[in-house]
N, C-alpha and C. Protein backbone atom coordinates (compact mmCIF):
# COMPACT_ATOMS: atom_id res chain seq x y z
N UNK A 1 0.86 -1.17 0.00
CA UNK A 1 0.00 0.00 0.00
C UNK A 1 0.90 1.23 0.00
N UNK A 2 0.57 2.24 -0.69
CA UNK A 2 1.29 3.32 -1.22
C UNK A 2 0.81 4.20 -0.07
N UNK A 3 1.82 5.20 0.20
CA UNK A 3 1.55 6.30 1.50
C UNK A 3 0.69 7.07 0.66
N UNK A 4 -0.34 8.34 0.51
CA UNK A 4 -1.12 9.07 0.53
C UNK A 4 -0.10 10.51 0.06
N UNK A 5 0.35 10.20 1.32
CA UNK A 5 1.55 11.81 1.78
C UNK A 5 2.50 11.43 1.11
N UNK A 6 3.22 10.84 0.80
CA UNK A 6 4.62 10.98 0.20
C UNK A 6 4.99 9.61 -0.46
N UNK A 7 3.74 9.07 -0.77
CA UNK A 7 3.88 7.59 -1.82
C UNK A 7 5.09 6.70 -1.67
N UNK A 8 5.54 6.55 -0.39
CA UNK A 8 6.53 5.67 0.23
C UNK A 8 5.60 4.45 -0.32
N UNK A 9 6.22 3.20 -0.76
CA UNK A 9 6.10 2.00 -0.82
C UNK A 9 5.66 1.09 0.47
N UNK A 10 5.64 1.74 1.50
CA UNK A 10 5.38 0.59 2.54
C UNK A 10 4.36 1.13 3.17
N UNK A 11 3.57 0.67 3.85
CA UNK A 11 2.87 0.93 5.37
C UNK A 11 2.81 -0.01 6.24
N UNK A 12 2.45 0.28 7.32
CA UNK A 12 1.73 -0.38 8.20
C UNK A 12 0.69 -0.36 8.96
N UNK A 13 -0.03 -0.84 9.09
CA UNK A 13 -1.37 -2.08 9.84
C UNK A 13 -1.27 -1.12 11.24
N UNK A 14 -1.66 -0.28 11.60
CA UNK A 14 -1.99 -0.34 12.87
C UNK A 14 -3.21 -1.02 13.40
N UNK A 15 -4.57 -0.96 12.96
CA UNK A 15 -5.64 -1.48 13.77
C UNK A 15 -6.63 -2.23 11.82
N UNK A 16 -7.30 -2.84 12.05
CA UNK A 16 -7.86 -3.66 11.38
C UNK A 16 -9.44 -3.77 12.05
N UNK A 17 -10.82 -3.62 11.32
CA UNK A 17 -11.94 -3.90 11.86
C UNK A 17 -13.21 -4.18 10.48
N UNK A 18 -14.06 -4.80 11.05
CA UNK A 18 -14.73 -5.43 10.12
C UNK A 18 -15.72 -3.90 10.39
N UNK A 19 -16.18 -3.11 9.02
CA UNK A 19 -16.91 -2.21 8.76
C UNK A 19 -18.31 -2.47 9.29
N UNK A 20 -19.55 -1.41 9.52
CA UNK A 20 -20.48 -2.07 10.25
C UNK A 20 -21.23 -2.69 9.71
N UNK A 21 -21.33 -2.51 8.00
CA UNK A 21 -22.24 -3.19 6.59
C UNK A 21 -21.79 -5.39 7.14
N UNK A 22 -20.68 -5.34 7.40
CA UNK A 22 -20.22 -6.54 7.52
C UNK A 22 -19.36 -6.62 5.96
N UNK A 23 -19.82 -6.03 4.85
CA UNK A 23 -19.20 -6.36 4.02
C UNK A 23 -17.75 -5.67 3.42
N UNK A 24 -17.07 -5.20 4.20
CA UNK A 24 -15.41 -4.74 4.30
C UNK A 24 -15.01 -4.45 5.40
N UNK A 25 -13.63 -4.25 5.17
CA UNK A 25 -12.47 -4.18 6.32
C UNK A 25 -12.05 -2.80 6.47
N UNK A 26 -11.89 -1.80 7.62
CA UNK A 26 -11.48 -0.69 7.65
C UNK A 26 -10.12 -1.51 7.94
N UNK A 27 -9.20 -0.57 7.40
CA UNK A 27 -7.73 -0.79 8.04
C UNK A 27 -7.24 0.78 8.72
N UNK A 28 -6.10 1.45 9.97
CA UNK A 28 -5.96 2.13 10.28
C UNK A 28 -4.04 1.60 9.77
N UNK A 29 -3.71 2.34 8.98
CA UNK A 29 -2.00 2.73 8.46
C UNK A 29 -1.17 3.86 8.85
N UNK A 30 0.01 3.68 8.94
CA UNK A 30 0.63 4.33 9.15
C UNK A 30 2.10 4.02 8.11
N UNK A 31 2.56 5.23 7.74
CA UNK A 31 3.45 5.12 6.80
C UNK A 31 5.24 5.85 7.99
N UNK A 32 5.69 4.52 7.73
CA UNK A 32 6.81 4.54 8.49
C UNK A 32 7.96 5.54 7.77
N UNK A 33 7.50 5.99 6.96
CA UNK A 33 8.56 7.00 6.38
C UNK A 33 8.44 8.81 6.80
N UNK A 34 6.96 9.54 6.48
CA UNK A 34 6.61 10.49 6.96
C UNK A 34 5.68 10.17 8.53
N UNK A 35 5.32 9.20 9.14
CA UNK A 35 4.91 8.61 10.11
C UNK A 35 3.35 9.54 9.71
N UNK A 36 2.71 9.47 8.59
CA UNK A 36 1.62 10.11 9.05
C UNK A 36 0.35 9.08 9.01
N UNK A 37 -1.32 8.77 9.04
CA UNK A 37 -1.64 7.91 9.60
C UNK A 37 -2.27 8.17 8.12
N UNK A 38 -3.72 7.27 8.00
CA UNK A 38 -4.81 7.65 7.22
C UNK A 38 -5.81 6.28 7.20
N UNK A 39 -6.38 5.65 6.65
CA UNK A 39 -7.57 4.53 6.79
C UNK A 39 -8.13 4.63 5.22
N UNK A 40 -7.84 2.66 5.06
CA UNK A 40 -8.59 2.18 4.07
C UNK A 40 -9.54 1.51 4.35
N UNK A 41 -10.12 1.26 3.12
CA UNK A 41 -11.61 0.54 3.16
C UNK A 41 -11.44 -0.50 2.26
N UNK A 42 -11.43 -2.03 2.33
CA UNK A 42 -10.88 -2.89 1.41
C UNK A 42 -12.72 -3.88 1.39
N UNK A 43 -12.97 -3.59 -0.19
CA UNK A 43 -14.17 -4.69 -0.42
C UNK A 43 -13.97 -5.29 -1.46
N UNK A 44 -14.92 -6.74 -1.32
CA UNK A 44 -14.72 -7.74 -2.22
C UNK A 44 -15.12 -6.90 -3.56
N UNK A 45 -14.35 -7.00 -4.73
CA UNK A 45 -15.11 -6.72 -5.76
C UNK A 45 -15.33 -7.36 -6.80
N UNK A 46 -16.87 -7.62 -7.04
CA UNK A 46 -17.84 -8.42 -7.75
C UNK A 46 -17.28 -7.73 -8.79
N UNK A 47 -17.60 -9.43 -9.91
CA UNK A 47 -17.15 -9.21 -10.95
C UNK A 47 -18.61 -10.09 -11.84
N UNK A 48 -19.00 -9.39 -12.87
CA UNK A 48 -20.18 -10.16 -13.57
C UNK A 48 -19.21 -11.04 -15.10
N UNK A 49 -19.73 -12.16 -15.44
CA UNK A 49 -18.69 -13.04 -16.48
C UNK A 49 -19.71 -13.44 -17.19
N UNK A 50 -19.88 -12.51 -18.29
CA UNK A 50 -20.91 -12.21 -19.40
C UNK A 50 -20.77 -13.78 -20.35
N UNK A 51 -21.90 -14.22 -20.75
CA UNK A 51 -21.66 -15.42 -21.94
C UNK A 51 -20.55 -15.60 -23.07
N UNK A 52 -20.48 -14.32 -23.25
CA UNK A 52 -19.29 -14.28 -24.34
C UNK A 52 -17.62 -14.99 -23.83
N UNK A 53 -17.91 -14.29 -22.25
CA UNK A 53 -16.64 -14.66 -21.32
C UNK A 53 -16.08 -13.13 -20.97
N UNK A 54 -15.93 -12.57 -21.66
CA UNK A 54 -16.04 -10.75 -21.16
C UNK A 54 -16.98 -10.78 -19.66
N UNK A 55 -15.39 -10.02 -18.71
CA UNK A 55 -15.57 -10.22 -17.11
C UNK A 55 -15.46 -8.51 -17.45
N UNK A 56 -16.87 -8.17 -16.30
CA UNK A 56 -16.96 -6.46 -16.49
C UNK A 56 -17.06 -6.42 -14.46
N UNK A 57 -17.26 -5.26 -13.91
CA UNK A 57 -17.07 -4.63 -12.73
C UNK A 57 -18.77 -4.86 -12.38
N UNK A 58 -18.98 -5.29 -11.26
CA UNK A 58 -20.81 -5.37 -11.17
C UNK A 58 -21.12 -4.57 -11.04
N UNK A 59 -22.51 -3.56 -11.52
CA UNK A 59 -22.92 -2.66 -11.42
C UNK A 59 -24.12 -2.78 -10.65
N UNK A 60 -25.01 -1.84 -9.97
CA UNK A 60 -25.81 -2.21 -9.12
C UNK A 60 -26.68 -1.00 -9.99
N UNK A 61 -26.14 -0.26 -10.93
CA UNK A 61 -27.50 0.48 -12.08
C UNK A 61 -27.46 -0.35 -12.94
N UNK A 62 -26.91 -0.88 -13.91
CA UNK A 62 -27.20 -1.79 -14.54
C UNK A 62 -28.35 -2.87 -14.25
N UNK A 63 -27.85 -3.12 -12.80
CA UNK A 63 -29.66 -3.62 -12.61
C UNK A 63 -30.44 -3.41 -12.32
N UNK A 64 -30.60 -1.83 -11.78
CA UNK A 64 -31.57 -1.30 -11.81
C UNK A 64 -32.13 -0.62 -13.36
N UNK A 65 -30.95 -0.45 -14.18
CA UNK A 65 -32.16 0.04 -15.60
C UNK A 65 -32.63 -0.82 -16.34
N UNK A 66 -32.09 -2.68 -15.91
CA UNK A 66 -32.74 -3.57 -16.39
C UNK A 66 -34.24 -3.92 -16.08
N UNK A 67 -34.42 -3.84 -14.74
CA UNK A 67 -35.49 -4.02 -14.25
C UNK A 67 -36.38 -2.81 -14.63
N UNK A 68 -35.78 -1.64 -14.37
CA UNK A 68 -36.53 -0.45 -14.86
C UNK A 68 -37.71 0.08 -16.22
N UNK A 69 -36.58 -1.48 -17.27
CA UNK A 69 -37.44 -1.43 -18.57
C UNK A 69 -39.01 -2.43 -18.28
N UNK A 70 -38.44 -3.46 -17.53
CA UNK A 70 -39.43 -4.43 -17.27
C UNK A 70 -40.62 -3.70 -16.43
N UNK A 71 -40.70 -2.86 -15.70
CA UNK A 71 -41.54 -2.06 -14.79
C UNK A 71 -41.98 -0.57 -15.43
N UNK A 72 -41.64 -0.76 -16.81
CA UNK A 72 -42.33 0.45 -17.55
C UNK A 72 -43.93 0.30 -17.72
N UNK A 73 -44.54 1.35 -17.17
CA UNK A 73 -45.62 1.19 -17.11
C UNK A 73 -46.62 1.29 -16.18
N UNK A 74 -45.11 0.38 -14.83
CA UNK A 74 -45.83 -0.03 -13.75
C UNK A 74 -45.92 0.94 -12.70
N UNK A 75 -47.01 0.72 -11.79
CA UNK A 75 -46.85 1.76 -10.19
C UNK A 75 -45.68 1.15 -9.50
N UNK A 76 -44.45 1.48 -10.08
CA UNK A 76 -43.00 0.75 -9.20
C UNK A 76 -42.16 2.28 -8.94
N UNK A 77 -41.95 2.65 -8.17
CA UNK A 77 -40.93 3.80 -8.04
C UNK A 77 -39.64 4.03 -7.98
N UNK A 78 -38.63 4.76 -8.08
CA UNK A 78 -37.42 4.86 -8.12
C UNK A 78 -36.83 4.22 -7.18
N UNK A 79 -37.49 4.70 -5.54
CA UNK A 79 -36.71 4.17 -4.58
C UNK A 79 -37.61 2.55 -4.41
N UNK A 80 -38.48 2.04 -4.90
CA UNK A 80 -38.46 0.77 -4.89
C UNK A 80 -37.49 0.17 -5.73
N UNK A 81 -36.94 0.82 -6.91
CA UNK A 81 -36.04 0.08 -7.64
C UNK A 81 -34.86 0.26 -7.35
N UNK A 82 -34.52 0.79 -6.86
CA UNK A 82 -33.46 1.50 -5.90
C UNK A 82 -32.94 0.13 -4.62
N UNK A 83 -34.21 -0.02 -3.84
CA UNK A 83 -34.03 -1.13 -2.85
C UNK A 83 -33.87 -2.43 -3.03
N UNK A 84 -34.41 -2.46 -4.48
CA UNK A 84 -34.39 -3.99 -5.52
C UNK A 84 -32.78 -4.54 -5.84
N UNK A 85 -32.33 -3.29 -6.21
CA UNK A 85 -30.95 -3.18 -6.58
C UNK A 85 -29.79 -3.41 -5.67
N UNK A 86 -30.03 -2.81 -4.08
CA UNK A 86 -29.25 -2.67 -2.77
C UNK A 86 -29.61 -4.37 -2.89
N UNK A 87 -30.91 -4.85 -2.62
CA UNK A 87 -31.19 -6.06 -2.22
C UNK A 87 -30.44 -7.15 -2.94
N UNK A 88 -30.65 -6.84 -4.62
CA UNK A 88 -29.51 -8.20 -5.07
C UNK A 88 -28.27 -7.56 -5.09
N UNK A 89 -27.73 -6.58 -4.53
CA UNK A 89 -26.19 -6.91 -4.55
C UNK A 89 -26.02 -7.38 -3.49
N UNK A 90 -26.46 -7.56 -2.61
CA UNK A 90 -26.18 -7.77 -0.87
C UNK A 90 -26.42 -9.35 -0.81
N UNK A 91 -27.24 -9.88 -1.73
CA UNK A 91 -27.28 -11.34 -2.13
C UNK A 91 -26.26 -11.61 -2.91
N UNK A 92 -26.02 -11.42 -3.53
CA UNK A 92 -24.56 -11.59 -4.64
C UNK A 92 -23.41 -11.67 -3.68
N UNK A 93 -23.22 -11.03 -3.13
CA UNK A 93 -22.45 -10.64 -2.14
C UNK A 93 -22.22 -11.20 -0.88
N UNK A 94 -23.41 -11.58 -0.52
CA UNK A 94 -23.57 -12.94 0.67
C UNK A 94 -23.29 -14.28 0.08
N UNK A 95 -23.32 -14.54 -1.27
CA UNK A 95 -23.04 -15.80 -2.24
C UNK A 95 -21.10 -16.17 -1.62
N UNK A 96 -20.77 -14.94 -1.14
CA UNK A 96 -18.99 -15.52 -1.30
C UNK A 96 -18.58 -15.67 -2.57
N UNK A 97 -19.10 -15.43 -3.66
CA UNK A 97 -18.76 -15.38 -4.81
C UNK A 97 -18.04 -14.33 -5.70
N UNK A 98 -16.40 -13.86 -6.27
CA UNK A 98 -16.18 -12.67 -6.48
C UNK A 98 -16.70 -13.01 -8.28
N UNK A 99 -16.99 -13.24 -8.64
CA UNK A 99 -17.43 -14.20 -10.03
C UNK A 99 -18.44 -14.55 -9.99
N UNK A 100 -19.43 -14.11 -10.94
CA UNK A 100 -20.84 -14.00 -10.22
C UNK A 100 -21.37 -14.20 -12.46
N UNK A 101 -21.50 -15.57 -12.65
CA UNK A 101 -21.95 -15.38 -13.95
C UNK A 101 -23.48 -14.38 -14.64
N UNK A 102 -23.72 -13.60 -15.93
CA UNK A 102 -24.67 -13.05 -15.78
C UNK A 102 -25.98 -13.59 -15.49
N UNK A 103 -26.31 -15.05 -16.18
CA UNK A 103 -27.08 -15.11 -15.72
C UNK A 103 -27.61 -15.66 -14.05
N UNK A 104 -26.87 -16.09 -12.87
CA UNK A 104 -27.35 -15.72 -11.90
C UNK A 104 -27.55 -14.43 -11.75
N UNK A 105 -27.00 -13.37 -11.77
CA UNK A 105 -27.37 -12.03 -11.51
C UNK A 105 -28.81 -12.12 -11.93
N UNK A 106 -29.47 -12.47 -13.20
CA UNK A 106 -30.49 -12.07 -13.71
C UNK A 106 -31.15 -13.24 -12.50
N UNK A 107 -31.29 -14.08 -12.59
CA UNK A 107 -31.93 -14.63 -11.62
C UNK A 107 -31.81 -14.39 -10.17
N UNK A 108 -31.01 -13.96 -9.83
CA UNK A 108 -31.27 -13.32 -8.30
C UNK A 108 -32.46 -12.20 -8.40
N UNK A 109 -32.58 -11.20 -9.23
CA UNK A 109 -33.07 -10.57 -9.65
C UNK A 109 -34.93 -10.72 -9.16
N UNK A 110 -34.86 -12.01 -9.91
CA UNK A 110 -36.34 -12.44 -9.84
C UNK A 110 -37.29 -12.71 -8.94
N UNK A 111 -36.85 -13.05 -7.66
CA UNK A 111 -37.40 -13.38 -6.56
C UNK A 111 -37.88 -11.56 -5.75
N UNK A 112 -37.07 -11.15 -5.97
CA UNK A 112 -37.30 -9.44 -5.11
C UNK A 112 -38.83 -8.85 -6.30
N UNK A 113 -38.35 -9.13 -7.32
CA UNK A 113 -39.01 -8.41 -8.47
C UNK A 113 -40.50 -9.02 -8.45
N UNK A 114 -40.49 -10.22 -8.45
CA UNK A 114 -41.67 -10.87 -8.50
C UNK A 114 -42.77 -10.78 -7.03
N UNK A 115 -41.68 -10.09 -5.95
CA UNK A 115 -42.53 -9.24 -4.52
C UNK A 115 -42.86 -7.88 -5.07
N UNK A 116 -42.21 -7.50 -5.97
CA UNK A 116 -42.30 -6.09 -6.37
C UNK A 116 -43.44 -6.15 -7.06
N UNK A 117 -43.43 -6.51 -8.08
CA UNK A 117 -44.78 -5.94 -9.78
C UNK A 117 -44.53 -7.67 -10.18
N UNK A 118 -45.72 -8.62 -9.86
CA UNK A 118 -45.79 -9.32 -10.99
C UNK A 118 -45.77 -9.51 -12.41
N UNK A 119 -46.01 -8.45 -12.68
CA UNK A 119 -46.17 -8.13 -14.10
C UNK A 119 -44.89 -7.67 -14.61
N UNK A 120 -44.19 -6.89 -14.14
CA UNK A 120 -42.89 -6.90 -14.45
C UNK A 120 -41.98 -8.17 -14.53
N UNK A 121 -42.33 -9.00 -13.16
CA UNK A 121 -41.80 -10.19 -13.02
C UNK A 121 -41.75 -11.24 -14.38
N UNK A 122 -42.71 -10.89 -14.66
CA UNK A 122 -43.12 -12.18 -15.87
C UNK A 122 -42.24 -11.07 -16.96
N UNK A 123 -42.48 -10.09 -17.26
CA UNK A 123 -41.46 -9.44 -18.46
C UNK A 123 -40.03 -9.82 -18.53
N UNK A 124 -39.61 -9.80 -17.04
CA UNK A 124 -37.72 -10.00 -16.94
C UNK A 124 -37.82 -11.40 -16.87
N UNK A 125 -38.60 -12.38 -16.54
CA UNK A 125 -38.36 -14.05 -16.51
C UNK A 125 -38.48 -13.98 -17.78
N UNK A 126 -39.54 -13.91 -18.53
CA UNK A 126 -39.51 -14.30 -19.98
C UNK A 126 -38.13 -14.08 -20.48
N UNK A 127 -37.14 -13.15 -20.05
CA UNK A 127 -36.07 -13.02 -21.02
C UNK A 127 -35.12 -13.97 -20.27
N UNK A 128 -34.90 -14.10 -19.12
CA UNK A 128 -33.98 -14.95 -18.02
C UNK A 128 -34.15 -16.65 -18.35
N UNK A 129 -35.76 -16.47 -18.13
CA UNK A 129 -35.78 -18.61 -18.17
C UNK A 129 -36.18 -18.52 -19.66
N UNK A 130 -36.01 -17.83 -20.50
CA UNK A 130 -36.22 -18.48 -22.04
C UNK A 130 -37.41 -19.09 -22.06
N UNK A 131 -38.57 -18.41 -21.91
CA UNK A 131 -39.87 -18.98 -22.42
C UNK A 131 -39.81 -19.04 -23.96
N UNK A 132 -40.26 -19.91 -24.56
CA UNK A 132 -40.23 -20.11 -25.43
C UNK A 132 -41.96 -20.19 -26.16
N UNK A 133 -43.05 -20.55 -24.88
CA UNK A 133 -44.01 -21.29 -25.46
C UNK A 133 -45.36 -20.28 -24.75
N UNK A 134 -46.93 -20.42 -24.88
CA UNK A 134 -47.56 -19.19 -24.18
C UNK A 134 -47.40 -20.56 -23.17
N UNK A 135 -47.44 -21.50 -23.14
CA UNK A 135 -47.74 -22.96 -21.90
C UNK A 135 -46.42 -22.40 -21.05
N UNK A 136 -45.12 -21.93 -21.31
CA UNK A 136 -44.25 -21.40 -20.36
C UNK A 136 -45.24 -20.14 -18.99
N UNK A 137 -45.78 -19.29 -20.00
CA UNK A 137 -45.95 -18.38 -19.65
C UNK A 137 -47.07 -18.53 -18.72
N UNK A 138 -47.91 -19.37 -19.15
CA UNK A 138 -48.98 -20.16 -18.21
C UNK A 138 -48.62 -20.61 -17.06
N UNK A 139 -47.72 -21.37 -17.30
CA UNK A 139 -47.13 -22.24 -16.16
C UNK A 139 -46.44 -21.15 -15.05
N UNK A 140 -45.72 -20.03 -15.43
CA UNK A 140 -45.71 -19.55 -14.57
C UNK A 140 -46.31 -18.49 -13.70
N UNK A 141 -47.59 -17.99 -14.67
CA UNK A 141 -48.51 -17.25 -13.85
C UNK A 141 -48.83 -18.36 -12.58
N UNK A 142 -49.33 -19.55 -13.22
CA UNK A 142 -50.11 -20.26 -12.20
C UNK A 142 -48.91 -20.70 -10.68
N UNK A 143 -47.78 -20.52 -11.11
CA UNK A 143 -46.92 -20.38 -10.16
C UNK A 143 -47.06 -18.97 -9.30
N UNK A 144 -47.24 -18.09 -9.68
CA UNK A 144 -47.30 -16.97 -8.80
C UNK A 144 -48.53 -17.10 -8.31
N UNK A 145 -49.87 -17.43 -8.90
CA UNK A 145 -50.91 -17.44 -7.98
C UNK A 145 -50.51 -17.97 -6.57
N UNK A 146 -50.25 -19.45 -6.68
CA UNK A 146 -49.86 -20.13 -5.84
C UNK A 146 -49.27 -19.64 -4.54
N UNK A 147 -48.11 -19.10 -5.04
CA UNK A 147 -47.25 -18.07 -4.42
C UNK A 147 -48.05 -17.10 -3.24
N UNK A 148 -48.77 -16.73 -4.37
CA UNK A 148 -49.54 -15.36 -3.31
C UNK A 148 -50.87 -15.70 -2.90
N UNK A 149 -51.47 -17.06 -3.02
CA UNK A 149 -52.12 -17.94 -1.70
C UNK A 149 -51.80 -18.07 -0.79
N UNK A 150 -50.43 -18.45 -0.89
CA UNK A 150 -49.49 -19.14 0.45
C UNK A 150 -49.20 -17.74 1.23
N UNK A 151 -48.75 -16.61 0.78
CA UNK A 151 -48.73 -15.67 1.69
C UNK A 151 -49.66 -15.03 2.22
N UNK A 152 -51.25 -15.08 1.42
CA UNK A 152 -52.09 -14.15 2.06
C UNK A 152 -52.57 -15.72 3.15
């Protein structure tokens, strides 16, 4: 780790703590050359590994303007899509996975979305599970009924 102040090559570790998200490490450094202090923040970083094989940086708008197209129309709001988005990265992210292929992303996706706007739900599955048939599309309405028996 590079000093801040005077880009000395070394530091050191004074104190180490798990951030309060749970998901990174504060570190407290000190650079033994100008002795001055400062604090990093070290997080896993997700990586999405597109079909082609092209590995890009995960984006957490990217899935929100995916879903965003699917919920055109709908009574869904910014900050619901907003929380959709916090929600699957924090799943992605609880996976232990720094390699996260696209299509799980798209399928993590589905379970928040399908609490969100059914109707959206069925727009982004149709493109995720490859319906192919209207009997797909059947089959999974009658899955969400189901669904939202069991909860009411």
């Amino acid at each position: 780790m590079h000093c801040p102040f005077c880009r000395h090559t070394d530091t050191r570790v004074l104190d180490s703590r798990v951030a309060e998200d749970g998901t990174s490490i504060r570190r407290r450094r000190q650079c033994p050359l100008c002795e001055r202090r400062f604090t990093t923040l070290e997080q896993m970083q997700l990586v999405v590994v597109k079909r082609s094989g092209v590995v890009e940086p995960f984006s957490r708008e990217k899935v929100i303007t995916g879903v965003a197209k699917a919920c055109k129309g709908r009574p869904v709001s910014e900050s619901d899509l907003a929380r959709l988005g916090q929600r699957v990265e924090e799943t992605l992210r609880a996976s232990g996975q720094a390699e996260i292929p696209a299509d799980e992303v798209g399928l993590t996706i589905l379970g928040p979305l399908s609490e969100l706007d059914p109707v959206a739900y069925l727009r982004f599955a149709s493109v995720y599970k490859h319906y192919d048939t209207v009997e797909d599309f059947e089959t999974e309405i009658d899955n969400l009924r189901r669904a939202a028996l069991v909860t009411n």
